[in-house]
PDB file of N, CA and C in Angstrom:
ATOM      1  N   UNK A   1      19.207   9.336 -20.528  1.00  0.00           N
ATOM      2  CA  UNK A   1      18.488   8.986 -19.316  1.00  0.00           C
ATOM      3  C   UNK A   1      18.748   7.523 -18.960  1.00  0.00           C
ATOM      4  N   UNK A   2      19.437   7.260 -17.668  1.00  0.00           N
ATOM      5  CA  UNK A   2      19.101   5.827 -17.246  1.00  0.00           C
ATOM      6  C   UNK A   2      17.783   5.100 -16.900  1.00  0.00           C
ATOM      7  N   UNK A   3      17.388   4.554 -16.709  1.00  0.00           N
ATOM      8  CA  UNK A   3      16.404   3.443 -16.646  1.00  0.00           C
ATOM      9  C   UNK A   3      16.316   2.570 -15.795  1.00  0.00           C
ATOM     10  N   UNK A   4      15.565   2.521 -14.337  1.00  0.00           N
ATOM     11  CA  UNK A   4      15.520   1.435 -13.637  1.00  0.00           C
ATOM     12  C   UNK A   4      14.185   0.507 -13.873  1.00  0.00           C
ATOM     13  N   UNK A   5      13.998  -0.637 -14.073  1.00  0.00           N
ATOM     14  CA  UNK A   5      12.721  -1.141 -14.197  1.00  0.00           C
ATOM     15  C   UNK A   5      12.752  -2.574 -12.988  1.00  0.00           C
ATOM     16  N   UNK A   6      11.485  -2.024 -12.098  1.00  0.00           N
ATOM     17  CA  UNK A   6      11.761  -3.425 -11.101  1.00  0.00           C
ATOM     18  C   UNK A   6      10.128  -3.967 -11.070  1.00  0.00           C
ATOM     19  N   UNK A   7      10.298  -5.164 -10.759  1.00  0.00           N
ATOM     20  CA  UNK A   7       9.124  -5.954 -10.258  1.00  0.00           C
ATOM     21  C   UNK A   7       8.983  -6.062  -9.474  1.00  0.00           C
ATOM     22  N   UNK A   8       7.701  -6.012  -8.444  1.00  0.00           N
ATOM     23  CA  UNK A   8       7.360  -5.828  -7.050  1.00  0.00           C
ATOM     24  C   UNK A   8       5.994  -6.808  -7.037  1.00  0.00           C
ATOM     25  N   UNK A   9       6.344  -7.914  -6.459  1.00  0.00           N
ATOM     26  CA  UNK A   9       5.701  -8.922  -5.765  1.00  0.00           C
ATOM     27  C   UNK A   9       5.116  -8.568  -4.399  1.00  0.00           C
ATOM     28  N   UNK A  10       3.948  -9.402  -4.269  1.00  0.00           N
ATOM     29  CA  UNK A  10       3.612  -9.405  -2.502  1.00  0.00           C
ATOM     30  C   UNK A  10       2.432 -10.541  -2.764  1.00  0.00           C
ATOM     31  N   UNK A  11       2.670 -10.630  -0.874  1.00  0.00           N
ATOM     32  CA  UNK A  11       1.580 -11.671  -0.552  1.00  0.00           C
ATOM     33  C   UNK A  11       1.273 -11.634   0.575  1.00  0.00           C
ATOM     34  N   UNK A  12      -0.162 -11.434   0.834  1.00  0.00           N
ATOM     35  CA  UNK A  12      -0.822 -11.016   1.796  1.00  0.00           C
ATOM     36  C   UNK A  12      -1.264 -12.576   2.592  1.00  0.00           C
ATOM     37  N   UNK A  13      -1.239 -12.593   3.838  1.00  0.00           N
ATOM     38  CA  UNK A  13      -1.565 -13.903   4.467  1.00  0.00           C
ATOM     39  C   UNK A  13      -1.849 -13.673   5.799  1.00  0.00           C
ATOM     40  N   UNK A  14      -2.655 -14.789   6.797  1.00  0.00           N
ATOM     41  CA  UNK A  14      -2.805 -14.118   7.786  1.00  0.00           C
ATOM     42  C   UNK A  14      -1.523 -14.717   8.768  1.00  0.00           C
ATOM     43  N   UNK A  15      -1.714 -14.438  10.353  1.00  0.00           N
ATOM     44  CA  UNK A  15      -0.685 -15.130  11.061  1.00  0.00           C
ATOM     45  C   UNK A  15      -0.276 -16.497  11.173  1.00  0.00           C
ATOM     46  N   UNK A  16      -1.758 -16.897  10.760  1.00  0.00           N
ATOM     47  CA  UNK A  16      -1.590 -18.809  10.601  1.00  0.00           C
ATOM     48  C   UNK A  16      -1.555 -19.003   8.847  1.00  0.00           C
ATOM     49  N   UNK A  17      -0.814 -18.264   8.774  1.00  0.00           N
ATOM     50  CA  UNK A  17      -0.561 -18.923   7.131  1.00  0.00           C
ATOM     51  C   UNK A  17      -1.478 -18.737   6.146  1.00  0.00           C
ATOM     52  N   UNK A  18      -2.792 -18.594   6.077  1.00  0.00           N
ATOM     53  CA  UNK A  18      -3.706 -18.486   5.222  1.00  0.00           C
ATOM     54  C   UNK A  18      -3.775 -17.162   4.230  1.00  0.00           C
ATOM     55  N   UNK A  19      -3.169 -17.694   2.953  1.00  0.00           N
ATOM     56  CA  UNK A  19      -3.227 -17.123   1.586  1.00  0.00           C
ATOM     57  C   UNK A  19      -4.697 -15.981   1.512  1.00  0.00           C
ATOM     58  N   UNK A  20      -4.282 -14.403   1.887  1.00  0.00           N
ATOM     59  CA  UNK A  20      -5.612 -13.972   1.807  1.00  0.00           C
ATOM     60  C   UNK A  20      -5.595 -13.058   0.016  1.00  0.00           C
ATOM     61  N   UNK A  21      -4.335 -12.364  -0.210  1.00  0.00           N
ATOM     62  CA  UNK A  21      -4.530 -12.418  -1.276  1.00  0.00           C
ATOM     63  C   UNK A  21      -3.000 -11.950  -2.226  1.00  0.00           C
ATOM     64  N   UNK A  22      -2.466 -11.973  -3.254  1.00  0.00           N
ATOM     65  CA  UNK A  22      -1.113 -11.168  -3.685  1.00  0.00           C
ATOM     66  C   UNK A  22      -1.462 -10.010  -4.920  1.00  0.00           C
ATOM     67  N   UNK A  23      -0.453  -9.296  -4.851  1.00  0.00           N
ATOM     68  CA  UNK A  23      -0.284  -8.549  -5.906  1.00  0.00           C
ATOM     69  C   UNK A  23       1.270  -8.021  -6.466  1.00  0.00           C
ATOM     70  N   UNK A  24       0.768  -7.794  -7.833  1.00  0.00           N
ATOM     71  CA  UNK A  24       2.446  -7.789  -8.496  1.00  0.00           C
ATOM     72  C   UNK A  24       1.780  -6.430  -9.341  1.00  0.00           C
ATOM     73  N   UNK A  25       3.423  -5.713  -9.563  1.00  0.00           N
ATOM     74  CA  UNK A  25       3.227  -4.370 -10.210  1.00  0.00           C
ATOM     75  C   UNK A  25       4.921  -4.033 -10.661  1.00  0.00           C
ATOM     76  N   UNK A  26       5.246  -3.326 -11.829  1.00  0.00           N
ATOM     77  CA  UNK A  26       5.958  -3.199 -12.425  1.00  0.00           C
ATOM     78  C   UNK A  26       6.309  -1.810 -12.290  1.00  0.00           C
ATOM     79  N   UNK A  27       7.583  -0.891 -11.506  1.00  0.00           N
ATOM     80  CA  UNK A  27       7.257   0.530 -11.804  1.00  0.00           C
ATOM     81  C   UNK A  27       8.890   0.442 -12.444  1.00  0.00           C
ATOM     82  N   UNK A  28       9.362   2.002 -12.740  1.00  0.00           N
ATOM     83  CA  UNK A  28      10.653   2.167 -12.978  1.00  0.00           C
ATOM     84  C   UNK A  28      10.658   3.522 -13.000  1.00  0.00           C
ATOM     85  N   UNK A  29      11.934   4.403 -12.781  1.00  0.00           N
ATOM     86  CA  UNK A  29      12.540   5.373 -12.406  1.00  0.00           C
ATOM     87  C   UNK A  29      13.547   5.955 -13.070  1.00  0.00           C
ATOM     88  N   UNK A  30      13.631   7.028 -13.534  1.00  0.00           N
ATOM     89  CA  UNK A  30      14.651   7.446 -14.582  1.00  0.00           C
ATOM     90  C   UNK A  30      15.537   8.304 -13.676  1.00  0.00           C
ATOM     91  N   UNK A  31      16.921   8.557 -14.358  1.00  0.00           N
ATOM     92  CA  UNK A  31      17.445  10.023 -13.887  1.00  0.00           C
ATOM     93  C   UNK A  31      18.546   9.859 -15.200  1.00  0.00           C
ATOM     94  N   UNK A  32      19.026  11.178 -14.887  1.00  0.00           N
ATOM     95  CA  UNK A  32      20.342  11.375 -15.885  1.00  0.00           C
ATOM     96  C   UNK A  32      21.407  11.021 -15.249  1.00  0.00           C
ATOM     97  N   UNK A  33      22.735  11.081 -16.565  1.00  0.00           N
ATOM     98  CA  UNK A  33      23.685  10.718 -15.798  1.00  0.00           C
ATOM     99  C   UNK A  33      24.174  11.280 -14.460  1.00  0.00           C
ATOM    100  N   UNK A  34      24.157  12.258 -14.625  1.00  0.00           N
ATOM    101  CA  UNK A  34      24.160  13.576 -13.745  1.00  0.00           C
ATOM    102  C   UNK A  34      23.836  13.269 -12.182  1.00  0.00           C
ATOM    103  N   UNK A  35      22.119  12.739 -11.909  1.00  0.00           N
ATOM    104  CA  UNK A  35      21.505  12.641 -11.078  1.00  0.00           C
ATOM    105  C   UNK A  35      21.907  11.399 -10.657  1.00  0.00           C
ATOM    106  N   UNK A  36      22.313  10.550 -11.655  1.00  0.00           N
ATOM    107  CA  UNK A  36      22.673   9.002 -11.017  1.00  0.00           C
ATOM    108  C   UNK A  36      23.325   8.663  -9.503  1.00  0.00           C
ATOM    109  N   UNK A  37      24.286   9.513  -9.351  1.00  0.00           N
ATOM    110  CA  UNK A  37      24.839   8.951  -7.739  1.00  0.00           C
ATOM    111  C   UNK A  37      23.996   9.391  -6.757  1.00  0.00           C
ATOM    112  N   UNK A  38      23.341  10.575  -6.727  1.00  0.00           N
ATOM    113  CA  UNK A  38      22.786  10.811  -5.929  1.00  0.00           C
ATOM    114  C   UNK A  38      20.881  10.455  -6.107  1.00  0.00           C
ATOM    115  N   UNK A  39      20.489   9.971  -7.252  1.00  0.00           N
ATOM    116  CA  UNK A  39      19.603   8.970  -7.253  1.00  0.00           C
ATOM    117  C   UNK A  39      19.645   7.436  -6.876  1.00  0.00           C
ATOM    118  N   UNK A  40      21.203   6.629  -6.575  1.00  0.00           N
ATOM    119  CA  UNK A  40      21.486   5.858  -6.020  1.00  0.00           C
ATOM    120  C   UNK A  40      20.933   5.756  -4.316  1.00  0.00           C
ATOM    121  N   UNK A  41      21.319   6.728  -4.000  1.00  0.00           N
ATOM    122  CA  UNK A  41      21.096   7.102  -2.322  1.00  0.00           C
ATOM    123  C   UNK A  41      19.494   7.524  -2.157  1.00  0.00           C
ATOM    124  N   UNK A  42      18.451   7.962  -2.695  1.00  0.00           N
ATOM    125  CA  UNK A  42      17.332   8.146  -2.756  1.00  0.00           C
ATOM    126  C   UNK A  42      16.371   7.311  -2.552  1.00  0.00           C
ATOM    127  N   UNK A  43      15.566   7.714  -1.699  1.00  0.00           N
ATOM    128  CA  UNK A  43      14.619   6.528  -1.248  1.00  0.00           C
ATOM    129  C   UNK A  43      13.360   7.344  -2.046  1.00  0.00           C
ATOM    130  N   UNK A  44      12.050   5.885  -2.199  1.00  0.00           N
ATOM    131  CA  UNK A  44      11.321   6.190  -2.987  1.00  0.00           C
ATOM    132  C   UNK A  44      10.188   5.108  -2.294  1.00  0.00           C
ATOM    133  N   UNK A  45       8.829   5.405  -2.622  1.00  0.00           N
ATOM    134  CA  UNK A  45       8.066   5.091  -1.871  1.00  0.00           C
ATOM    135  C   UNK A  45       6.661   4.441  -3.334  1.00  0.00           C
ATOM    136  N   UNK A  46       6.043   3.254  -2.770  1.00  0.00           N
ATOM    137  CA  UNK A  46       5.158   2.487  -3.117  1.00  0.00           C
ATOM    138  C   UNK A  46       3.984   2.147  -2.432  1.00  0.00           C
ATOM    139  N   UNK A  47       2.769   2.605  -2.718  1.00  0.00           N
ATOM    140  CA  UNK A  47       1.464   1.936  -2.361  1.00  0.00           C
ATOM    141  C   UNK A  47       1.217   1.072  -2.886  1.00  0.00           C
ATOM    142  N   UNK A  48      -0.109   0.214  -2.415  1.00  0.00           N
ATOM    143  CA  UNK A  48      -0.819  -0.660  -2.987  1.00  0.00           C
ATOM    144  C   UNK A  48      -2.084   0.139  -2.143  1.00  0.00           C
ATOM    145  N   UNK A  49      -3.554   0.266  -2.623  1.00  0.00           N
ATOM    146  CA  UNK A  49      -4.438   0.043  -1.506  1.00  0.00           C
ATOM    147  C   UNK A  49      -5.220  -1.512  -1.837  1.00  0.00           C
ATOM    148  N   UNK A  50      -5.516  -2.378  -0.992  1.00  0.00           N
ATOM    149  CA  UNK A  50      -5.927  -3.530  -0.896  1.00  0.00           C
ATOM    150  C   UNK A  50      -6.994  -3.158   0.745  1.00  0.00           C
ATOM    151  N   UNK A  51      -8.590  -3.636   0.560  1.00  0.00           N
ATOM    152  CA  UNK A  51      -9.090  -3.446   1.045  1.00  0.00           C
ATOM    153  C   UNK A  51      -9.119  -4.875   2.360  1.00  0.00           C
ATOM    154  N   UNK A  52      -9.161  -4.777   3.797  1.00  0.00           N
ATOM    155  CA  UNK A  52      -8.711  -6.167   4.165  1.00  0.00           C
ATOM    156  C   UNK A  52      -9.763  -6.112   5.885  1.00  0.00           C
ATOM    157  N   UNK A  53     -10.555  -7.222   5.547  1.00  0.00           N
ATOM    158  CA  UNK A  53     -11.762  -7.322   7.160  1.00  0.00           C
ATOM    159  C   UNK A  53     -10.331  -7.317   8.560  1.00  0.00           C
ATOM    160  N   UNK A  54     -11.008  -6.807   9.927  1.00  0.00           N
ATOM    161  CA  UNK A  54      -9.716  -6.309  10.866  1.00  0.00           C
ATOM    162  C   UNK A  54      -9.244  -7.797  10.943  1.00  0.00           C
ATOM    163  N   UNK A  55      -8.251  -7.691  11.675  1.00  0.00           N
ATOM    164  CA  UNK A  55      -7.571  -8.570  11.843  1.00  0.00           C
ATOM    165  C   UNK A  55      -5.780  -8.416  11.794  1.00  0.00           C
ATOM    166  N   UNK A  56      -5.135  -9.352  12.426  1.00  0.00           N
ATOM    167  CA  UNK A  56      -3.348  -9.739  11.943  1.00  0.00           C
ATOM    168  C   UNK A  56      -3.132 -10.116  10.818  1.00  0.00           C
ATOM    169  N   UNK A  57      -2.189  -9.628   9.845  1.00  0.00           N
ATOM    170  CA  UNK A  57      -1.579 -10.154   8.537  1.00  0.00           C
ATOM    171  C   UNK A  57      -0.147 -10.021   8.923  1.00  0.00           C
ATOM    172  N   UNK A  58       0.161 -10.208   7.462  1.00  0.00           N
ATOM    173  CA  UNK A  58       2.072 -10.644   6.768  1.00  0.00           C
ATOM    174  C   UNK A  58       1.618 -10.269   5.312  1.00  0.00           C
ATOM    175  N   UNK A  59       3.219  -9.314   5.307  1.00  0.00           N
ATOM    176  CA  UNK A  59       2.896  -9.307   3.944  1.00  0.00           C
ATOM    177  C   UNK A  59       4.497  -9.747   3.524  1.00  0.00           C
ATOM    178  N   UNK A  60       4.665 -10.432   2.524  1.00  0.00           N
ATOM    179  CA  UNK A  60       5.862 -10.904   1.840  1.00  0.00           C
ATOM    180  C   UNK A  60       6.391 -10.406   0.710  1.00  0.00           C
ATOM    181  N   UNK A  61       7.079  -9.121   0.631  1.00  0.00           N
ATOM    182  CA  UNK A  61       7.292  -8.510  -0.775  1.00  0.00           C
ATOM    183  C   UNK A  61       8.355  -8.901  -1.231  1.00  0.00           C
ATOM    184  N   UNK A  62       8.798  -8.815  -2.777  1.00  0.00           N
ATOM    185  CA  UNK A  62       9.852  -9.646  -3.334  1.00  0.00           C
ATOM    186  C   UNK A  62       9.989  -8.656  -4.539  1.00  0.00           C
ATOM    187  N   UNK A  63      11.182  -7.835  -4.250  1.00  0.00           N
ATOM    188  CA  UNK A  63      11.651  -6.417  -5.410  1.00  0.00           C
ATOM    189  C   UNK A  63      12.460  -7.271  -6.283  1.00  0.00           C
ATOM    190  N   UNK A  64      12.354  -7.103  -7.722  1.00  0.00           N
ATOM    191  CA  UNK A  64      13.206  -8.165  -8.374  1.00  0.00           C
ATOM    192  C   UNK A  64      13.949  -6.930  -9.572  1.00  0.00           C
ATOM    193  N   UNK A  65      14.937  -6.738  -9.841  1.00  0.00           N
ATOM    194  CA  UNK A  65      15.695  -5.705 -11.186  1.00  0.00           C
ATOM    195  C   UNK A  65      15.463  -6.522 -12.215  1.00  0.00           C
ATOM    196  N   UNK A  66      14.802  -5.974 -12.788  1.00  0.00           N
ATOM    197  CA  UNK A  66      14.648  -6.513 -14.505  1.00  0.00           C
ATOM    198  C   UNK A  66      15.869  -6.525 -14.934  1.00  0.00           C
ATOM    199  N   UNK A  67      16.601  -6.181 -14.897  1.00  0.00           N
ATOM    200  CA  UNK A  67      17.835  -6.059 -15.943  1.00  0.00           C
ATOM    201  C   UNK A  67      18.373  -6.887 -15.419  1.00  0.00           C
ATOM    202  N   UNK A  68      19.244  -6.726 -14.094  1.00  0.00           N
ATOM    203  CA  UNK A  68      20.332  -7.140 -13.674  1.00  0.00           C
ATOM    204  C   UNK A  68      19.775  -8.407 -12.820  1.00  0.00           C
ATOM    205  N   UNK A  69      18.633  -8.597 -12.260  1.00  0.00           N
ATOM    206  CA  UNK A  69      17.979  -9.711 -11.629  1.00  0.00           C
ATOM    207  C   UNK A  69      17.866  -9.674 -10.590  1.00  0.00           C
ATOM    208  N   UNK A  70      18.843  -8.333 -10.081  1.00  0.00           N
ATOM    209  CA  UNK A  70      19.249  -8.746  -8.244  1.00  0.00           C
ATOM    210  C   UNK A  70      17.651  -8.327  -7.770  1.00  0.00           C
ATOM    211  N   UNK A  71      17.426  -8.945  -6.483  1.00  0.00           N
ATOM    212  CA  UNK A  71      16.101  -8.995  -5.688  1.00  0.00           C
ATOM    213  C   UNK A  71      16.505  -8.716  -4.222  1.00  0.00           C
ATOM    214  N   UNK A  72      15.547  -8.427  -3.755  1.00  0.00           N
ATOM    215  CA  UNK A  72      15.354  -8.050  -1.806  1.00  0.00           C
ATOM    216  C   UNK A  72      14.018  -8.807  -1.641  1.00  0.00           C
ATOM    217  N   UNK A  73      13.964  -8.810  -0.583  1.00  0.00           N
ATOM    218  CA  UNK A  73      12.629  -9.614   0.098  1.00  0.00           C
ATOM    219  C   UNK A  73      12.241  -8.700   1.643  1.00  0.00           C
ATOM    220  N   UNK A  74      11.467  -8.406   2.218  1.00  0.00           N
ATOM    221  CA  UNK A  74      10.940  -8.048   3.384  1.00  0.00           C
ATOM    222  C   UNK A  74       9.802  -8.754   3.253  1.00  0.00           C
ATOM    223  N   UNK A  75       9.928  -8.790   4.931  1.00  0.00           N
ATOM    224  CA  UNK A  75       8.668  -9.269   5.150  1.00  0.00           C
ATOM    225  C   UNK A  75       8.259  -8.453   6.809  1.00  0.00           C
ATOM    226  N   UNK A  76       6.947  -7.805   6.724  1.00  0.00           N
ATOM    227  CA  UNK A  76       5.990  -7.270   7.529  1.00  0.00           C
ATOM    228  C   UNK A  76       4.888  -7.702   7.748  1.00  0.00           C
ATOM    229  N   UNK A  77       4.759  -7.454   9.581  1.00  0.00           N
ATOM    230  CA  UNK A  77       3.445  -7.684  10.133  1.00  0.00           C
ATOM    231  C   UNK A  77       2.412  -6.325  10.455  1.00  0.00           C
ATOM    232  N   UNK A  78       1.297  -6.338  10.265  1.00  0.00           N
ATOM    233  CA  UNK A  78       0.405  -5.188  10.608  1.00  0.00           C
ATOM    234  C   UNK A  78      -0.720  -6.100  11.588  1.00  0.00           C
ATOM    235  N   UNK A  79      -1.910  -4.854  11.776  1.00  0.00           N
ATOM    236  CA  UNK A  79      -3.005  -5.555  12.480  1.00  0.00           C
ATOM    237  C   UNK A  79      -3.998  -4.104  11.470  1.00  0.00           C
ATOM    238  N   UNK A  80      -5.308  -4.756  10.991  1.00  0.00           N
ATOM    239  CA  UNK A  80      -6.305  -3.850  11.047  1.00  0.00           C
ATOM    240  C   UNK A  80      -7.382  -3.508  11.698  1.00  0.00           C
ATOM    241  N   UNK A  81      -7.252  -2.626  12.241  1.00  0.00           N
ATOM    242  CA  UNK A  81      -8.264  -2.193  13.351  1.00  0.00           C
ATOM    243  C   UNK A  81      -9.686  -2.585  12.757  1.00  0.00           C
ATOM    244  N   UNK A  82     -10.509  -3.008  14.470  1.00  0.00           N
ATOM    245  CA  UNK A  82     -12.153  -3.297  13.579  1.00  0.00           C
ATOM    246  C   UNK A  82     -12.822  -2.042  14.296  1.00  0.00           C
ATOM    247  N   UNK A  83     -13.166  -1.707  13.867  1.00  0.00           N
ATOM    248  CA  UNK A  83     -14.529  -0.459  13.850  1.00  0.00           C
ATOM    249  C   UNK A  83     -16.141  -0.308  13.991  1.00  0.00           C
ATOM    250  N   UNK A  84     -16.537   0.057  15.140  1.00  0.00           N
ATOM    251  CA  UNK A  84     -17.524  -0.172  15.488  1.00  0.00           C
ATOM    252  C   UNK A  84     -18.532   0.610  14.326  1.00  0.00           C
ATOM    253  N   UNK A  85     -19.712  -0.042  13.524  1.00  0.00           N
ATOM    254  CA  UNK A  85     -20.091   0.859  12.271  1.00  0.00           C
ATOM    255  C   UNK A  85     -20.971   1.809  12.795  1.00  0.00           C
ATOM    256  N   UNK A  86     -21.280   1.975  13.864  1.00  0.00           N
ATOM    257  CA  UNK A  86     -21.943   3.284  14.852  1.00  0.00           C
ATOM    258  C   UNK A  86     -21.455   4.585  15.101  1.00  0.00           C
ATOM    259  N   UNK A  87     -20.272   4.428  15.434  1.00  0.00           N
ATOM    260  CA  UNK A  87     -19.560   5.524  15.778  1.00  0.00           C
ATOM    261  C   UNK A  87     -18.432   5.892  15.087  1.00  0.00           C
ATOM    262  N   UNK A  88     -18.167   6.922  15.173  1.00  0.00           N
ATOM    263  CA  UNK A  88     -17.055   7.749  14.323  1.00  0.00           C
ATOM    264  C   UNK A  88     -15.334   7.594  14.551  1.00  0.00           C
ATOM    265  N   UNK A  89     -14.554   7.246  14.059  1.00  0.00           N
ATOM    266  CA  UNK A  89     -13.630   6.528  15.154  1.00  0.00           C
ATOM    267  C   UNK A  89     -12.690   6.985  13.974  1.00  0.00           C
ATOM    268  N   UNK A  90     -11.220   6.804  14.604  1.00  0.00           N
ATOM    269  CA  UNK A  90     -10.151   7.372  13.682  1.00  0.00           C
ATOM    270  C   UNK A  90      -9.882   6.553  12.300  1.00  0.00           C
ATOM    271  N   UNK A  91      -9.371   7.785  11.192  1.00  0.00           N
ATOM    272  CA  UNK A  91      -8.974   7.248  10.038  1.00  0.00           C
ATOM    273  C   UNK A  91      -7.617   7.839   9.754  1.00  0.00           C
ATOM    274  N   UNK A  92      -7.061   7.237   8.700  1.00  0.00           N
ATOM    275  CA  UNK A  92      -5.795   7.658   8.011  1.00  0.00           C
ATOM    276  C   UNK A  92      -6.314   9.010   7.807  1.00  0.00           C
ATOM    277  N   UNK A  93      -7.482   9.450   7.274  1.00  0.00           N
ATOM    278  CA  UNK A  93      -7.750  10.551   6.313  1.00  0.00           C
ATOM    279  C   UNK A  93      -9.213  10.511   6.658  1.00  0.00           C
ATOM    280  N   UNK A  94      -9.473  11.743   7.153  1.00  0.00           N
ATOM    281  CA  UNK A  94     -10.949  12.845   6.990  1.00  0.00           C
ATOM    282  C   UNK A  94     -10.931  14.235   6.354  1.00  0.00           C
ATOM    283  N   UNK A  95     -11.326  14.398   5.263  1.00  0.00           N
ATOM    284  CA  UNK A  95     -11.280  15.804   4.625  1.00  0.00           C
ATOM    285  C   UNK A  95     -12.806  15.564   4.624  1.00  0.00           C
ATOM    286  N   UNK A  96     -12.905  17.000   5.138  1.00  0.00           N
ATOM    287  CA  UNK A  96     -14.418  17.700   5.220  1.00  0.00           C
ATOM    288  C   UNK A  96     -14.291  19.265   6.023  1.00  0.00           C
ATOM    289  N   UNK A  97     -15.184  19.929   5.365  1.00  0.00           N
ATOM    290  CA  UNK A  97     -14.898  21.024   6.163  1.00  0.00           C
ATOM    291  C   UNK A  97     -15.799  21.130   7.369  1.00  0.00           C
ATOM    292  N   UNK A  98     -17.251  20.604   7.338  1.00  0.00           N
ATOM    293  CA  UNK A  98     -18.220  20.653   8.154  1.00  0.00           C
ATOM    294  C   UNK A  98     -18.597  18.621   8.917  1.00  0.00           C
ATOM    295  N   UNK A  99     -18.452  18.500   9.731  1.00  0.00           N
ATOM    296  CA  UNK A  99     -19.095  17.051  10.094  1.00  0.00           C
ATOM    297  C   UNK A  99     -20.307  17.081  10.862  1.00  0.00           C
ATOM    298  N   UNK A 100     -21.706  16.553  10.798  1.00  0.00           N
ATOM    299  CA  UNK A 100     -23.106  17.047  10.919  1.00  0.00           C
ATOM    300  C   UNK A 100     -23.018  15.178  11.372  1.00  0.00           C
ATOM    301  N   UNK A 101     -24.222  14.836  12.187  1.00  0.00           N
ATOM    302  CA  UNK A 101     -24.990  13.722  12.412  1.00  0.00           C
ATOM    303  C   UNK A 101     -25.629  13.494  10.911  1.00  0.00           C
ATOM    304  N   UNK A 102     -25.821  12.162  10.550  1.00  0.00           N
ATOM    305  CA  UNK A 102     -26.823  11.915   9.468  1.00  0.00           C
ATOM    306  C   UNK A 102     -28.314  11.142  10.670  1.00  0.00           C
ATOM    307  N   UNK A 103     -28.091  11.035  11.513  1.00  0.00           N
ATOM    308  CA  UNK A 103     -29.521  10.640  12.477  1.00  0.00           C
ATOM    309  C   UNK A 103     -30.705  11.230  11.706  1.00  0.00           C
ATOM    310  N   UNK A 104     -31.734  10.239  11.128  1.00  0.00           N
ATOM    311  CA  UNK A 104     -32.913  10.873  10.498  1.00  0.00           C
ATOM    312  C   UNK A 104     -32.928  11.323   9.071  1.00  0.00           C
ATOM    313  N   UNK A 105     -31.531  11.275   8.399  1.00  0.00           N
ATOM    314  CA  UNK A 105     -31.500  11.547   7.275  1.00  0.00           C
ATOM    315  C   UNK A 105     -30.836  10.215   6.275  1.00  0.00           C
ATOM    316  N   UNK A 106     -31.529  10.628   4.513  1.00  0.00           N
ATOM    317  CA  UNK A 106     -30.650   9.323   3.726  1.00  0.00           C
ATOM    318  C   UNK A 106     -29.379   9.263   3.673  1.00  0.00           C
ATOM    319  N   UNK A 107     -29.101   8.309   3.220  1.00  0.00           N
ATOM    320  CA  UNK A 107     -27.652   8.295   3.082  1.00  0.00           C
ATOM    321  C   UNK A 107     -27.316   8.894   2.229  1.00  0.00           C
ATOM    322  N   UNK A 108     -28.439   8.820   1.040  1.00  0.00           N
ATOM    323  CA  UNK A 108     -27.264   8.859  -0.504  1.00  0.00           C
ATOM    324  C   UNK A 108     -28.657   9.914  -1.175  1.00  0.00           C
ATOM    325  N   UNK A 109     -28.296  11.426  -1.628  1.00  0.00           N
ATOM    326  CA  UNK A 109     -28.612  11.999  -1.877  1.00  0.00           C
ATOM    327  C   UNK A 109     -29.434  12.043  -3.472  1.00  0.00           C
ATOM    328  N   UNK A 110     -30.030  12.383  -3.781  1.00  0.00           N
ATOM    329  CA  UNK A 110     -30.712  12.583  -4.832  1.00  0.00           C
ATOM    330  C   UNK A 110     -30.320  14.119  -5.376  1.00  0.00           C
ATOM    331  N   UNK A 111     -29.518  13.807  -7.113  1.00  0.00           N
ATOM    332  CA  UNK A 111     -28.988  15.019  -7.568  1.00  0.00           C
ATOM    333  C   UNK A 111     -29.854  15.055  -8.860  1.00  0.00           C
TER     334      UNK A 111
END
């Protein structure tokens, strides 16, 4: 089995520069010899979740190869939407089978 091992830097900041926060994480990826060329060409995908008040950011990531050293850098802009805490408004993700008003009722149930 080959062995890729990379380091993945970032840094979160806003549009005027201000350091809001970074994170670093270590993953790696195997294949056989076999799979190697066409694991060359394969794209592969990374989260972070980092919780962040709305607003414009930058994020500055910095992929580094453990072994061999070589690195990439991107850098991306987002915006996070602000949300009125009244109303129901879009998410990445709602799983539920039923959605009801809580008007008049607790929040947090007693089990």
């Amino acid at each position: 089995m080959q062995t890729a091992r990379l380091n993945i830097f970032g840094k979160i900041s806003t549009v005027t520069e201000r350091r809001i926060g970074a994170f670093e994480d270590s993953v790696t990826t195997t294949a056989t010899i076999a799979e190697l060329t066409d694991a060359k060409e394969r794209r592969s995908a990374y989260s972070k979740v980092i919780i962040l008040a709305p607003g414009h950011y930058r994020v500055d990531v910095n992929v580094r190869d453990v072994v061999s050293g070589a690195a990439g850098f991107r850098q991306y802009s987002f915006q996070v939407p602000k949300y009125e805490d009244d109303k129901l408004a879009t998410s990445s993700m709602i799983l539920a089978a039923k959605l009801e008003s809580m008007e008049g009722k607790s929040r947090v149930d007693n089990l």
